[in-house]
C-alpha atoms as a PDB file:
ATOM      1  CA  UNK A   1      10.741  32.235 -18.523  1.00  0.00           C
ATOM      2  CA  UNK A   2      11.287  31.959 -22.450  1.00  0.00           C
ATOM      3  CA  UNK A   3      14.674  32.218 -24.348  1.00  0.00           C
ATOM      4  CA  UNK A   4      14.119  35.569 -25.095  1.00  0.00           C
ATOM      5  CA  UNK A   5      13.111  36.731 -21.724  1.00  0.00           C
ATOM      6  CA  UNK A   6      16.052  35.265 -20.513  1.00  0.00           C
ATOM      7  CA  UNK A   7      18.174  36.582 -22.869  1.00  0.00           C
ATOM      8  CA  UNK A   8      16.898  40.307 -22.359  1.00  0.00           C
ATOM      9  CA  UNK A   9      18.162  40.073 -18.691  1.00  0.00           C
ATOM     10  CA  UNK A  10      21.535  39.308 -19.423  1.00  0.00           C
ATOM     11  CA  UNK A  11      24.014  41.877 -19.351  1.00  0.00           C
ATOM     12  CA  UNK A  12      24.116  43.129 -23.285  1.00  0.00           C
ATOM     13  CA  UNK A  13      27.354  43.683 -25.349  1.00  0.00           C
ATOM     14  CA  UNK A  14      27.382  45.652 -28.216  1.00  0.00           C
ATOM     15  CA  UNK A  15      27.824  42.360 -29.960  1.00  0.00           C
ATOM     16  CA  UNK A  16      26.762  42.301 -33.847  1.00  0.00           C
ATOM     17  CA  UNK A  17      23.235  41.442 -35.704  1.00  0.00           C
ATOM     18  CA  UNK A  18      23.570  37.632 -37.127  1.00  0.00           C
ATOM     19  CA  UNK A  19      20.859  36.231 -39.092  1.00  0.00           C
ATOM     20  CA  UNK A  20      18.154  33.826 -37.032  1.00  0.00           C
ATOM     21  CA  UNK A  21      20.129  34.617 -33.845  1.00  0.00           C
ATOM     22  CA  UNK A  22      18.169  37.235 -31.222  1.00  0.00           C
ATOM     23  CA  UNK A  23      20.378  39.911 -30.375  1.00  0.00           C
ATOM     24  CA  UNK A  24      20.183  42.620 -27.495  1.00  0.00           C
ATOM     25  CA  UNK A  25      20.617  46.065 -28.147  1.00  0.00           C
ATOM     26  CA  UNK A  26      20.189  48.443 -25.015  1.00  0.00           C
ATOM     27  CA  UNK A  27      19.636  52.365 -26.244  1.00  0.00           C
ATOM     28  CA  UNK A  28      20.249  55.432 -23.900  1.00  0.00           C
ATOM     29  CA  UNK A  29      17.354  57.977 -23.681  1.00  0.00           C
ATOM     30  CA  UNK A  30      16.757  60.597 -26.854  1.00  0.00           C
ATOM     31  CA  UNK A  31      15.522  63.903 -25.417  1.00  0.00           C
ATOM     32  CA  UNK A  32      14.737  64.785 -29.087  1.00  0.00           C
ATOM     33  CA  UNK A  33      12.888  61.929 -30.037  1.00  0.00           C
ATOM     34  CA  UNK A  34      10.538  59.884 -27.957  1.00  0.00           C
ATOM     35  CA  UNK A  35      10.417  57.275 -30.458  1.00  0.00           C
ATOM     36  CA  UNK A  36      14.240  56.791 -30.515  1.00  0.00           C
ATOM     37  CA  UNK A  37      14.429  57.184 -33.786  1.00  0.00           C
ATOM     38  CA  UNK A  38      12.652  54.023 -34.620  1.00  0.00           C
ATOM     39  CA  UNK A  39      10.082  53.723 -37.053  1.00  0.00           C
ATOM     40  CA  UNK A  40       8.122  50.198 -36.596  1.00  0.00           C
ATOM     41  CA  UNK A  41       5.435  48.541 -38.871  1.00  0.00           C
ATOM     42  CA  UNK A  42       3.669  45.317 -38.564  1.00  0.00           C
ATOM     43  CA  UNK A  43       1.891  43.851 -35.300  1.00  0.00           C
ATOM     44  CA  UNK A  44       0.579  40.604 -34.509  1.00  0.00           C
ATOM     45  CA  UNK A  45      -2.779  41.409 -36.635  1.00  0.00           C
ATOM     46  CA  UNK A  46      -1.174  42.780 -40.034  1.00  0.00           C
ATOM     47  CA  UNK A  47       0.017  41.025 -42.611  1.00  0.00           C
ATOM     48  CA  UNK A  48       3.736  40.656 -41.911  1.00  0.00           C
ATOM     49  CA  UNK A  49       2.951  39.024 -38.463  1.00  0.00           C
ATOM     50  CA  UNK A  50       5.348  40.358 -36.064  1.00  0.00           C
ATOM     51  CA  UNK A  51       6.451  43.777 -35.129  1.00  0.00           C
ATOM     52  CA  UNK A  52       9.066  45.171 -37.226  1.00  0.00           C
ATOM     53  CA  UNK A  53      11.769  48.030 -37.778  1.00  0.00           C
ATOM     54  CA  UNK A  54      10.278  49.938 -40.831  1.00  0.00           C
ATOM     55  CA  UNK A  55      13.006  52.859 -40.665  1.00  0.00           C
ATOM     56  CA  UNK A  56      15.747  54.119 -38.664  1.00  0.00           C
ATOM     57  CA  UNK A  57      15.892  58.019 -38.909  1.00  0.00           C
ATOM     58  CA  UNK A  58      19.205  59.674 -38.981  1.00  0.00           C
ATOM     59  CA  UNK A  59      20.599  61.866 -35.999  1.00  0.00           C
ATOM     60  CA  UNK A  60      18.857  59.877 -33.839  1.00  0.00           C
ATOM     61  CA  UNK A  61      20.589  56.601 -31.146  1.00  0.00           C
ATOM     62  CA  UNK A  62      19.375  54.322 -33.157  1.00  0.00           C
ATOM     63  CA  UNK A  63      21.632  55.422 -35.811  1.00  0.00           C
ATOM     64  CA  UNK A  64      24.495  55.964 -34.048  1.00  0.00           C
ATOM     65  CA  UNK A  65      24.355  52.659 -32.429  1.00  0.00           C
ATOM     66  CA  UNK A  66      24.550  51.405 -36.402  1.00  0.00           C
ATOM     67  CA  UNK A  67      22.710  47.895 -35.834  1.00  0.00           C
ATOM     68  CA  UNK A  68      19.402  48.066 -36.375  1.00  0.00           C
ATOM     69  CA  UNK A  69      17.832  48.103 -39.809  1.00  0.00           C
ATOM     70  CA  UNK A  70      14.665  47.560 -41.988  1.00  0.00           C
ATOM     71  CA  UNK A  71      13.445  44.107 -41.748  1.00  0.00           C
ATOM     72  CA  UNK A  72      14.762  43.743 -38.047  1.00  0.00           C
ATOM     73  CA  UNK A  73      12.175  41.533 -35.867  1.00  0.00           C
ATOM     74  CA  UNK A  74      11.034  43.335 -32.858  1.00  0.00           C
ATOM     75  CA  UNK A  75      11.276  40.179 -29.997  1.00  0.00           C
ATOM     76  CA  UNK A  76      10.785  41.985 -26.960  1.00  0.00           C
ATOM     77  CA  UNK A  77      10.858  45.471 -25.738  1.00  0.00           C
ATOM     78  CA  UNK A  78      12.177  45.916 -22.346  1.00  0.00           C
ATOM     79  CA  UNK A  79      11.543  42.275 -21.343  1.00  0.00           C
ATOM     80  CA  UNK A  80       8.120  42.774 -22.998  1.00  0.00           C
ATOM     81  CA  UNK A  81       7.364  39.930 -25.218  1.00  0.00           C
ATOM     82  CA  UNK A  82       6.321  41.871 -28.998  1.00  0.00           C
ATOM     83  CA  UNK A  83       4.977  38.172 -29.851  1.00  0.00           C
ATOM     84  CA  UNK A  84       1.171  39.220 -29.601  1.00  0.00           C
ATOM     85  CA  UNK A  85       1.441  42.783 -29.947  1.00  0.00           C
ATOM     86  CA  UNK A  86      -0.412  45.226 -32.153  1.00  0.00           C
ATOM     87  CA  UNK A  87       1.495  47.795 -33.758  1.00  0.00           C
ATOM     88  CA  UNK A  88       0.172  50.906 -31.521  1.00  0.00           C
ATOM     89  CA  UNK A  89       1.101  48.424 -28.420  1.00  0.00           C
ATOM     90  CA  UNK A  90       4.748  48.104 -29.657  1.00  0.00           C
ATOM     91  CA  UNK A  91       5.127  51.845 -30.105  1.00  0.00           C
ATOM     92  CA  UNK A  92       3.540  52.821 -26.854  1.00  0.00           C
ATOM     93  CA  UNK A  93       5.570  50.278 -25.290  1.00  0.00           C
ATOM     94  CA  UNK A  94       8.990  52.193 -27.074  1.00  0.00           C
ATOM     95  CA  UNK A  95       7.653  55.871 -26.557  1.00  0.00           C
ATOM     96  CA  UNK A  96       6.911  54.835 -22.732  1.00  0.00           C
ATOM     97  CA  UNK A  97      10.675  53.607 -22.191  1.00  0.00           C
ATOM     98  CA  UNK A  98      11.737  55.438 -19.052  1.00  0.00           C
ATOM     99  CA  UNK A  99      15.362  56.027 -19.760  1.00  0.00           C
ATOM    100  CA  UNK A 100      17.453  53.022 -21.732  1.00  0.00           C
ATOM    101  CA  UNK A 101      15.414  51.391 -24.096  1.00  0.00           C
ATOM    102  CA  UNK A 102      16.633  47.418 -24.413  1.00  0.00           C
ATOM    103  CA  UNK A 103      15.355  45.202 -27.519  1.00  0.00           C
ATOM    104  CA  UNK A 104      15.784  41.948 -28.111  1.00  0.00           C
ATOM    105  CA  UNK A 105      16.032  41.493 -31.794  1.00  0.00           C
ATOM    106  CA  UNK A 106      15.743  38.695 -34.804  1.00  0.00           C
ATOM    107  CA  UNK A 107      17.609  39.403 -38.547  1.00  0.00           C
ATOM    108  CA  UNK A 108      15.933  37.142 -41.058  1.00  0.00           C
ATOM    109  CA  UNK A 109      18.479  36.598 -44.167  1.00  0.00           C
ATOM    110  CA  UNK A 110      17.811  38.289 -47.335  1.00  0.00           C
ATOM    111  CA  UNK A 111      15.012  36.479 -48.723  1.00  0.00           C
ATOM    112  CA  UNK A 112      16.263  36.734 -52.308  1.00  0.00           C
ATOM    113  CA  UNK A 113      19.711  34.856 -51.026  1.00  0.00           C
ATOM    114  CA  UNK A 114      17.357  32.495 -49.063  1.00  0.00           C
ATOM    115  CA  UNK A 115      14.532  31.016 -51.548  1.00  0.00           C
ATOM    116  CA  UNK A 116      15.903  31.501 -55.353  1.00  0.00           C
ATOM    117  CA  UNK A 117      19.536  29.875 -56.887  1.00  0.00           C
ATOM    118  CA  UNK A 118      20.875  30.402 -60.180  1.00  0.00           C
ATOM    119  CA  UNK A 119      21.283  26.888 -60.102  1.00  0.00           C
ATOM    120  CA  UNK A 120      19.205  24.662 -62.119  1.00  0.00           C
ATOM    121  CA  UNK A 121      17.096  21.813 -60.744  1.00  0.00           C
ATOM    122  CA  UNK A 122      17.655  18.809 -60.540  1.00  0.00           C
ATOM    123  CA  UNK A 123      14.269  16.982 -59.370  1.00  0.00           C
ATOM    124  CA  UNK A 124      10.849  18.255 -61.425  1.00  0.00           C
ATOM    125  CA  UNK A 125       7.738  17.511 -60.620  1.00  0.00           C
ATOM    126  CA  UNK A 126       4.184  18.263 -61.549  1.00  0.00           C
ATOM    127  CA  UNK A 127       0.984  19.141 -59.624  1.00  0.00           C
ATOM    128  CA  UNK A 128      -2.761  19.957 -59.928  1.00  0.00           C
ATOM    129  CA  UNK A 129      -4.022  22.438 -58.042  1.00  0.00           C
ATOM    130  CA  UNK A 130      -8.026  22.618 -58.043  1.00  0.00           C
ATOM    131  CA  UNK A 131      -9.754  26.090 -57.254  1.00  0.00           C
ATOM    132  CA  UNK A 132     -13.385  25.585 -55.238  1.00  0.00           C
ATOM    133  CA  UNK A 133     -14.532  28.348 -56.683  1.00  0.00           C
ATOM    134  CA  UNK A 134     -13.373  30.802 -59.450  1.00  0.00           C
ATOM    135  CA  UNK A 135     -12.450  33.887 -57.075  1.00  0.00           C
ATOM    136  CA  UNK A 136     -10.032  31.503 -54.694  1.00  0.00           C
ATOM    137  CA  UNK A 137      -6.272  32.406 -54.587  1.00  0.00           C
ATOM    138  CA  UNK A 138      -3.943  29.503 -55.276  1.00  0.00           C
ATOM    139  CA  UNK A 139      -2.352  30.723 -52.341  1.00  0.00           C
ATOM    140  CA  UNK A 140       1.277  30.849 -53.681  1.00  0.00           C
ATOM    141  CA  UNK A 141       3.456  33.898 -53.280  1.00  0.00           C
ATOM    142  CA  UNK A 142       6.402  34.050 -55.766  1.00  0.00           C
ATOM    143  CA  UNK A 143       9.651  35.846 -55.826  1.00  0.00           C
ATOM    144  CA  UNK A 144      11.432  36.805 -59.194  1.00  0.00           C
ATOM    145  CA  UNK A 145      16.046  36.724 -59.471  1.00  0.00           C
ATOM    146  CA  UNK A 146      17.110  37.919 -62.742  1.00  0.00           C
ATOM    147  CA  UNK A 147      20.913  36.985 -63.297  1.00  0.00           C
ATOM    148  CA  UNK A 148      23.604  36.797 -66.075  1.00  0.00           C
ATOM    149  CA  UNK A 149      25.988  33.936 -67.555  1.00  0.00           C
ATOM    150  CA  UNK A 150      29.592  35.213 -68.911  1.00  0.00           C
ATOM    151  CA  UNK A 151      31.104  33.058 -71.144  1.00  0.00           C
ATOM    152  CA  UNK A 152      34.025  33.558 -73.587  1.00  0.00           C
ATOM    153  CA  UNK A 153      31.698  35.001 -76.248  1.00  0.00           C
ATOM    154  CA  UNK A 154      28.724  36.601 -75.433  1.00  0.00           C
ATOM    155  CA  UNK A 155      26.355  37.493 -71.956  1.00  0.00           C
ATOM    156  CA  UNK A 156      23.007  35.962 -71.476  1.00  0.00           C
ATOM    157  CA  UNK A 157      20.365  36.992 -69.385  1.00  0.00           C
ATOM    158  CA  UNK A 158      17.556  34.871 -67.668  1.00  0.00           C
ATOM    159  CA  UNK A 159      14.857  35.707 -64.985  1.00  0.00           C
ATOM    160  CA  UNK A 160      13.496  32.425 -62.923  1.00  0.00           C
ATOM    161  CA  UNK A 161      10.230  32.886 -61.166  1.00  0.00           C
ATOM    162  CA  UNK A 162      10.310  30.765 -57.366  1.00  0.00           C
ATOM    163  CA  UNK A 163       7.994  29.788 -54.577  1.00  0.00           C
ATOM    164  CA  UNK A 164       8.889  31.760 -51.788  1.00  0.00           C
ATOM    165  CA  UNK A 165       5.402  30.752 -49.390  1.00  0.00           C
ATOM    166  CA  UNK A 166       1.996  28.757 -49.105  1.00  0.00           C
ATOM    167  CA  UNK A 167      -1.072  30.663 -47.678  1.00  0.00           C
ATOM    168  CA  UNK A 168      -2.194  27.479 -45.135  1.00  0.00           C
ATOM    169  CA  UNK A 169      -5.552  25.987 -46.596  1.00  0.00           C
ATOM    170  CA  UNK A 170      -5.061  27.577 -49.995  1.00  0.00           C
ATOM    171  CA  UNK A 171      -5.166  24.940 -52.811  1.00  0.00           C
ATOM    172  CA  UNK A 172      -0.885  25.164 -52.863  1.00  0.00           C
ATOM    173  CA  UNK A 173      -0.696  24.200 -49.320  1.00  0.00           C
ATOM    174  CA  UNK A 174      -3.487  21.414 -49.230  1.00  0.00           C
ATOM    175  CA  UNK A 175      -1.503  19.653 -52.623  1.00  0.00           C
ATOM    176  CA  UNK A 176       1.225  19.136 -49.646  1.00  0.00           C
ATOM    177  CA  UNK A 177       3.633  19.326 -52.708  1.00  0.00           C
ATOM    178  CA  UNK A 178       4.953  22.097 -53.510  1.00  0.00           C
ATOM    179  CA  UNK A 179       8.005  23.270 -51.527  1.00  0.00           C
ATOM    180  CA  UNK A 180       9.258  26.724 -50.557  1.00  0.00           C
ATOM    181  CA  UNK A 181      12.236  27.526 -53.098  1.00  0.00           C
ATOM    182  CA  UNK A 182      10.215  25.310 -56.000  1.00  0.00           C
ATOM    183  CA  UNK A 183      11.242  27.461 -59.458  1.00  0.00           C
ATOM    184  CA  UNK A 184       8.400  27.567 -61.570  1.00  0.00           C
ATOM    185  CA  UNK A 185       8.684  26.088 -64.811  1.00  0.00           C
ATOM    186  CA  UNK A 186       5.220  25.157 -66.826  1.00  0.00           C
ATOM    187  CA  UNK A 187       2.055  26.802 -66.379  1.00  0.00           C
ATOM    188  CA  UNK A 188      -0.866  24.622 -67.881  1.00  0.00           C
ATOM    189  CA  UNK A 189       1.321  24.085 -70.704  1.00  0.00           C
ATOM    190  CA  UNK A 190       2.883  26.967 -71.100  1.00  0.00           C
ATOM    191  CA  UNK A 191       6.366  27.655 -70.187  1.00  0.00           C
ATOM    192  CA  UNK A 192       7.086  30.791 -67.811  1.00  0.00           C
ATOM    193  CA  UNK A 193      11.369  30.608 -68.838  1.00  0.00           C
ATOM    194  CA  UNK A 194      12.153  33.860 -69.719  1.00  0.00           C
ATOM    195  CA  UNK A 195       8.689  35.730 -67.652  1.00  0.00           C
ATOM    196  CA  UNK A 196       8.828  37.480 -64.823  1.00  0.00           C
ATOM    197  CA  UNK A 197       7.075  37.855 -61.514  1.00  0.00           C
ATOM    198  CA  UNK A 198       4.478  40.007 -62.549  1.00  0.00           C
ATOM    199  CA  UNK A 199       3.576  37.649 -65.895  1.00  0.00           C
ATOM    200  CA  UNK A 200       3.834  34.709 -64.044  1.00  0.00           C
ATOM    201  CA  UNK A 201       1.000  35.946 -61.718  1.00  0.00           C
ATOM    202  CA  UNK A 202      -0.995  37.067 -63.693  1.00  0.00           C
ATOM    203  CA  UNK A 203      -1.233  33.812 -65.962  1.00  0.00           C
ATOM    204  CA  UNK A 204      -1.752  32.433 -62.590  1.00  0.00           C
ATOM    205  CA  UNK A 205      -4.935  34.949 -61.827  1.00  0.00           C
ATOM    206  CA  UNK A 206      -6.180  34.066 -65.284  1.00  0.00           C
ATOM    207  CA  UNK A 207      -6.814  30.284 -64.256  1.00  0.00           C
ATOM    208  CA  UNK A 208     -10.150  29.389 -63.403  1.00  0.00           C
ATOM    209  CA  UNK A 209     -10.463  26.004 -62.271  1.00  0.00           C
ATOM    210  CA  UNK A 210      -7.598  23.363 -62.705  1.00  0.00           C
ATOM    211  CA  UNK A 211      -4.156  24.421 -62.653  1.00  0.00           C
ATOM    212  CA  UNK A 212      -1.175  22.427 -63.360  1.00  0.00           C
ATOM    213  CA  UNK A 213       2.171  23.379 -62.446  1.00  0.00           C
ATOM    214  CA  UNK A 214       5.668  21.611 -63.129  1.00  0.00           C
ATOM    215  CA  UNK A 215       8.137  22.794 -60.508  1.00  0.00           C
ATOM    216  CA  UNK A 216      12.056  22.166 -60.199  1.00  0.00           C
ATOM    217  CA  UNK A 217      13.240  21.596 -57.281  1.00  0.00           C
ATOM    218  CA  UNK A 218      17.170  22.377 -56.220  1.00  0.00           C
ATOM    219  CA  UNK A 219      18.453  19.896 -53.607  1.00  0.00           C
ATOM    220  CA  UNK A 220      20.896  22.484 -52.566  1.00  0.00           C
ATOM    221  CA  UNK A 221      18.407  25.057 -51.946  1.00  0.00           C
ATOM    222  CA  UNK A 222      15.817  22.829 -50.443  1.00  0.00           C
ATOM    223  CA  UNK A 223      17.934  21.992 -47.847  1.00  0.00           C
ATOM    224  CA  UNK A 224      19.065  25.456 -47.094  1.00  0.00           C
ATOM    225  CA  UNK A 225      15.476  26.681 -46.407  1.00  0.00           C
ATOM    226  CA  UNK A 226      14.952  23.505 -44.363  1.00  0.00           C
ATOM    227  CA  UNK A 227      17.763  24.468 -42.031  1.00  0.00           C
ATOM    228  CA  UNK A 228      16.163  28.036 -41.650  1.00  0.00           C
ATOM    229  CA  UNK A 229      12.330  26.784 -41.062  1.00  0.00           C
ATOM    230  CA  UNK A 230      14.359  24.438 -38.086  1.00  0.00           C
ATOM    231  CA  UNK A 231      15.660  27.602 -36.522  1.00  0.00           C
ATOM    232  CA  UNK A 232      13.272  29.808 -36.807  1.00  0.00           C
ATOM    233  CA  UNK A 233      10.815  27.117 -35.255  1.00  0.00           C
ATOM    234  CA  UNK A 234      13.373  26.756 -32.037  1.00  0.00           C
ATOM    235  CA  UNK A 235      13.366  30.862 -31.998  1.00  0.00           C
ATOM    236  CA  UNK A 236       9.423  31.385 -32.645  1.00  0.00           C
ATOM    237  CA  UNK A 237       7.702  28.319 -32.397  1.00  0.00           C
ATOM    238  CA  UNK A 238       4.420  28.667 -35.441  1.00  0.00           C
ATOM    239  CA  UNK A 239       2.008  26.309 -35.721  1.00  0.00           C
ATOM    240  CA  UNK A 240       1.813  26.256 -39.962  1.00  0.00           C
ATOM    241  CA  UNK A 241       3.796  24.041 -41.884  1.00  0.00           C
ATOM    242  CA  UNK A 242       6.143  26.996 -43.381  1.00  0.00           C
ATOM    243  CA  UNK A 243       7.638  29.987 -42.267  1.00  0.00           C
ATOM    244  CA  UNK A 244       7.758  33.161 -43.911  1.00  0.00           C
ATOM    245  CA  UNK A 245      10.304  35.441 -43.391  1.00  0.00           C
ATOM    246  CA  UNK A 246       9.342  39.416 -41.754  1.00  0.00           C
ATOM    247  CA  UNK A 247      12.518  40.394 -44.050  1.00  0.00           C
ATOM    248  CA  UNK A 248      10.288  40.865 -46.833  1.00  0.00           C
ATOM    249  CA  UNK A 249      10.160  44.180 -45.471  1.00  0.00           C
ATOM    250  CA  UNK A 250      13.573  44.812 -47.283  1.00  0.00           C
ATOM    251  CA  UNK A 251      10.983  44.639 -50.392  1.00  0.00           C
ATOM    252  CA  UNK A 252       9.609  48.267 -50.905  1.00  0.00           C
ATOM    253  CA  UNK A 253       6.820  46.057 -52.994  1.00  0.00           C
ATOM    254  CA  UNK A 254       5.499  44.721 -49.620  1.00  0.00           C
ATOM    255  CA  UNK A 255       6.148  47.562 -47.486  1.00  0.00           C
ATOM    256  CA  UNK A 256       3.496  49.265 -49.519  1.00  0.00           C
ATOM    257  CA  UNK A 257       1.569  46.354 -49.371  1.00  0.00           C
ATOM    258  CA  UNK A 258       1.395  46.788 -45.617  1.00  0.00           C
ATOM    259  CA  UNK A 259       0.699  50.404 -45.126  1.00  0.00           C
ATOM    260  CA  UNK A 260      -2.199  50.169 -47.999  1.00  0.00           C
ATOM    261  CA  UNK A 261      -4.134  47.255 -45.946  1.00  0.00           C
ATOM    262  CA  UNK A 262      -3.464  49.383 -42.671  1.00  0.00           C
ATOM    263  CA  UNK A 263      -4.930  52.248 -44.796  1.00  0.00           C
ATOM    264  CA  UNK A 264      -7.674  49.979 -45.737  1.00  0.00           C
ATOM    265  CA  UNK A 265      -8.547  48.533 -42.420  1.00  0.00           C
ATOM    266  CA  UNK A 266      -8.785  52.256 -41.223  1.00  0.00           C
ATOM    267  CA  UNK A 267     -10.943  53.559 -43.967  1.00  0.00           C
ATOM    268  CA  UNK A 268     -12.842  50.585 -43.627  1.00  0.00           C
ATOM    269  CA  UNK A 269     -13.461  51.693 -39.845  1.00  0.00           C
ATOM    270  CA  UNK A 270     -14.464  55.360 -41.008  1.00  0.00           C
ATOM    271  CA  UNK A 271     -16.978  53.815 -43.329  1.00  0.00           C
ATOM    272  CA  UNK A 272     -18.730  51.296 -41.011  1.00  0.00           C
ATOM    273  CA  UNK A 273     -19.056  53.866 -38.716  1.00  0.00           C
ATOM    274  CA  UNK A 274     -20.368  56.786 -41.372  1.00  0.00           C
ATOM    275  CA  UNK A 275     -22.483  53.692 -42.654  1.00  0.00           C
ATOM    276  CA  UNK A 276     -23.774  53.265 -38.531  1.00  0.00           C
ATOM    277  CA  UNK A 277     -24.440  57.295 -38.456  1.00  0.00           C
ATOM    278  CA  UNK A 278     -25.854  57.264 -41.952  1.00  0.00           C
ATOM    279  CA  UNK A 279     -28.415  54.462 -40.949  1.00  0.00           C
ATOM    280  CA  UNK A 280     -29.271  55.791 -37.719  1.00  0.00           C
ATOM    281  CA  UNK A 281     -30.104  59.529 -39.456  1.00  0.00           C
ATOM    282  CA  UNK A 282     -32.228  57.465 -42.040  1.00  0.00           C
ATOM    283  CA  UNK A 283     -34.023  55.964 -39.294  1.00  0.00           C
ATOM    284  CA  UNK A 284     -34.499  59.386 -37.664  1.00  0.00           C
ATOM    285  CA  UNK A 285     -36.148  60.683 -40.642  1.00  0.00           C
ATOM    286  CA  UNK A 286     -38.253  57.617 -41.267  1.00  0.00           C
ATOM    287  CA  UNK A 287     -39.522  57.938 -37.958  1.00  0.00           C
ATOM    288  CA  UNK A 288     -40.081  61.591 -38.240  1.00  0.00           C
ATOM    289  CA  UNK A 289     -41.992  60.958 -41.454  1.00  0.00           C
ATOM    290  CA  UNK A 290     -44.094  58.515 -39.777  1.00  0.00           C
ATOM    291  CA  UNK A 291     -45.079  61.008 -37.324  1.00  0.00           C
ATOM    292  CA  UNK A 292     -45.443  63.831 -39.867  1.00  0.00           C
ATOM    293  CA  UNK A 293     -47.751  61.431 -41.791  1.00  0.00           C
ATOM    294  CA  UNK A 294     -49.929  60.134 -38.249  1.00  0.00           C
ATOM    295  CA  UNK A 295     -50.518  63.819 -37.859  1.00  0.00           C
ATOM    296  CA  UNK A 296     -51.616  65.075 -40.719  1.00  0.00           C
ATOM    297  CA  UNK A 297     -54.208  61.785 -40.728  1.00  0.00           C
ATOM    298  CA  UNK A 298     -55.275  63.096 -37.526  1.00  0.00           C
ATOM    299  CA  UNK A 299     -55.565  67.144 -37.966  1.00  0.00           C
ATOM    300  CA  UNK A 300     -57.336  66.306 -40.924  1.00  0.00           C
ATOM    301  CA  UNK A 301     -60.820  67.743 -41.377  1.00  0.00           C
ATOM    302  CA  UNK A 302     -63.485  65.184 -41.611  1.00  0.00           C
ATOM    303  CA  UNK A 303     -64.714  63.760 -45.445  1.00  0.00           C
ATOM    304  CA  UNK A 304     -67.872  65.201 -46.148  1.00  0.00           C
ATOM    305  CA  UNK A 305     -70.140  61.921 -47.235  1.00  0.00           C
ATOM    306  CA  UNK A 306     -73.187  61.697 -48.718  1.00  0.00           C
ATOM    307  CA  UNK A 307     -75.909  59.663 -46.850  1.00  0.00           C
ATOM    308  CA  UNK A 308     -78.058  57.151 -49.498  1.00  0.00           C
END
């Protein structure tokens, strides 16, 4: 029996959401809504990874109970592991709850709070990253915080750009360098102070073979995500080198993100099988044709020829 098996048999308290700690929450029945008000996103197969509370509709017990929120990990669902669940699994498994529906539940802190500082850094260090081919990501994701200085006389503004995750195998992830939390600094020269997500990116895009980065690193921060990758591992063992946090569904950015490539993966379905239909009708019609053609060579009257 896991922790969070174990934990979803205990007798639950309406005890508060902390961050990286599961949590039980035990809901009465809804005659209104079968869904209990729950709105979920995700799945083992999407890109987020887990199963995870998209929305929480007023008027409904999930709102009244006040806990759950967007960006909520879906653990178990009445002592049903959500682990390797698709999405449509995870909702049947809610819709089929026979009268109290009981969740175990993980809070990931706010990611912004968790991988960027307004601190500066205090270690810098540079790596080449080398593309294979001229179509293949660097495999970086970044995260943008914007934030002011007051001083006596004036307000300044600044924006710095940080690593927030490492697809495994990219070219990022094989340097075994960079760090979750590294702010970018220099990109091939030029410096990104100032830029935003979206510019950063895009001069990233624009590289086509050799790319080399100079990253500052904050001890203070580097530590911070260290402690969080150590607890998330006890919680939800992974077998990649970093975590990344399912509260980047607080971002409506990658919300959108998910419901496109579910969008995609559907339309892709529709197409393969129009493609399938389409292919089969053309063969239908060849093979008519064929026929068409062996009869007309055989109701054919005879050439008149001309014996020599």
């Amino acid at each position: 029996m896991d922790s969070v098996t174990a934990l979803s048999t205990k007798e639950p308290s309406h005890q508060p959401i902390e961050c990286n700690k599961p949590t039980v929450i035990c809901l009465p029945s809804d005659p209104d809504n079968d869904d209990f008000g729950i709105e979920l996103t995700g799945g083992c197969h999407s890109y987020m990874g887990e199963v995870c509370v998209c929305k929480v509709y007023t008027d409904s017990v999930s709102y009244r109970d006040g806990r759950l929120k967007r960006g909520d990990v879906l653990l178990s669902v009445n002592g049903k592991s959500m682990k390797k669940c698709s999405l449509e699994e995870a909702r049947s498994a809610v819709a089929n709850s026979p009268h109290t529906l009981q969740l175990v539940v993980r809070r990931d802190p706010d990611p912004l709070t968790l991988f960027t500082s307004i601190e500066e850094p205090k270690i810098f260090i540079t790596v080449e990253l080398w593309r294979t081919h001229i179509n293949e990501p660097l495999g970086i994701s970044l995260m943008e915080r914007k934030y002011v200085y007051i001083t006596d006389r004036f307000i300044s503004r600044d924006v710095g750009v940080f690593v927030t995750w490492m697809r495994p195998g990219s070219p990022a992830d094989k340097s075994q360098r960079i760090r979750q939390g590294d702010k970018l600094i220099d990109v091939n020269g030029v410096s990104v102070k100032g830029m935003g997500q979206t510019q950063v990116a895009q001069i990233l895009r624009e590289v086509e073979n050799s790319c080399v980065l100079v990253l500052g690193r904050i001890p203070a921060l580097y530590a911070r995500i260290q402690d969080w990758i150590r607890e998330s591992h006890q919680l939800t063992p992974k077998k990649v080198a970093v975590s990344r946090t399912s509260s980047w569904t607080y971002s409506d950015a990658n919300l959108l993100k998910a419901r496109k490539l579910g969008r995609k993966a559907e339309d892709s379905a529709v197409s393969r099988r129009q493609s399938r239909r389409f292919s089969a009708f053309n063969l239908r019609l060849r093979s008519n044709s064929t026929q068409m053609e062996r009869l007309a060579v055989h109701s054919a009257p005879p050439s008149n020829r001309s014996s020599s």
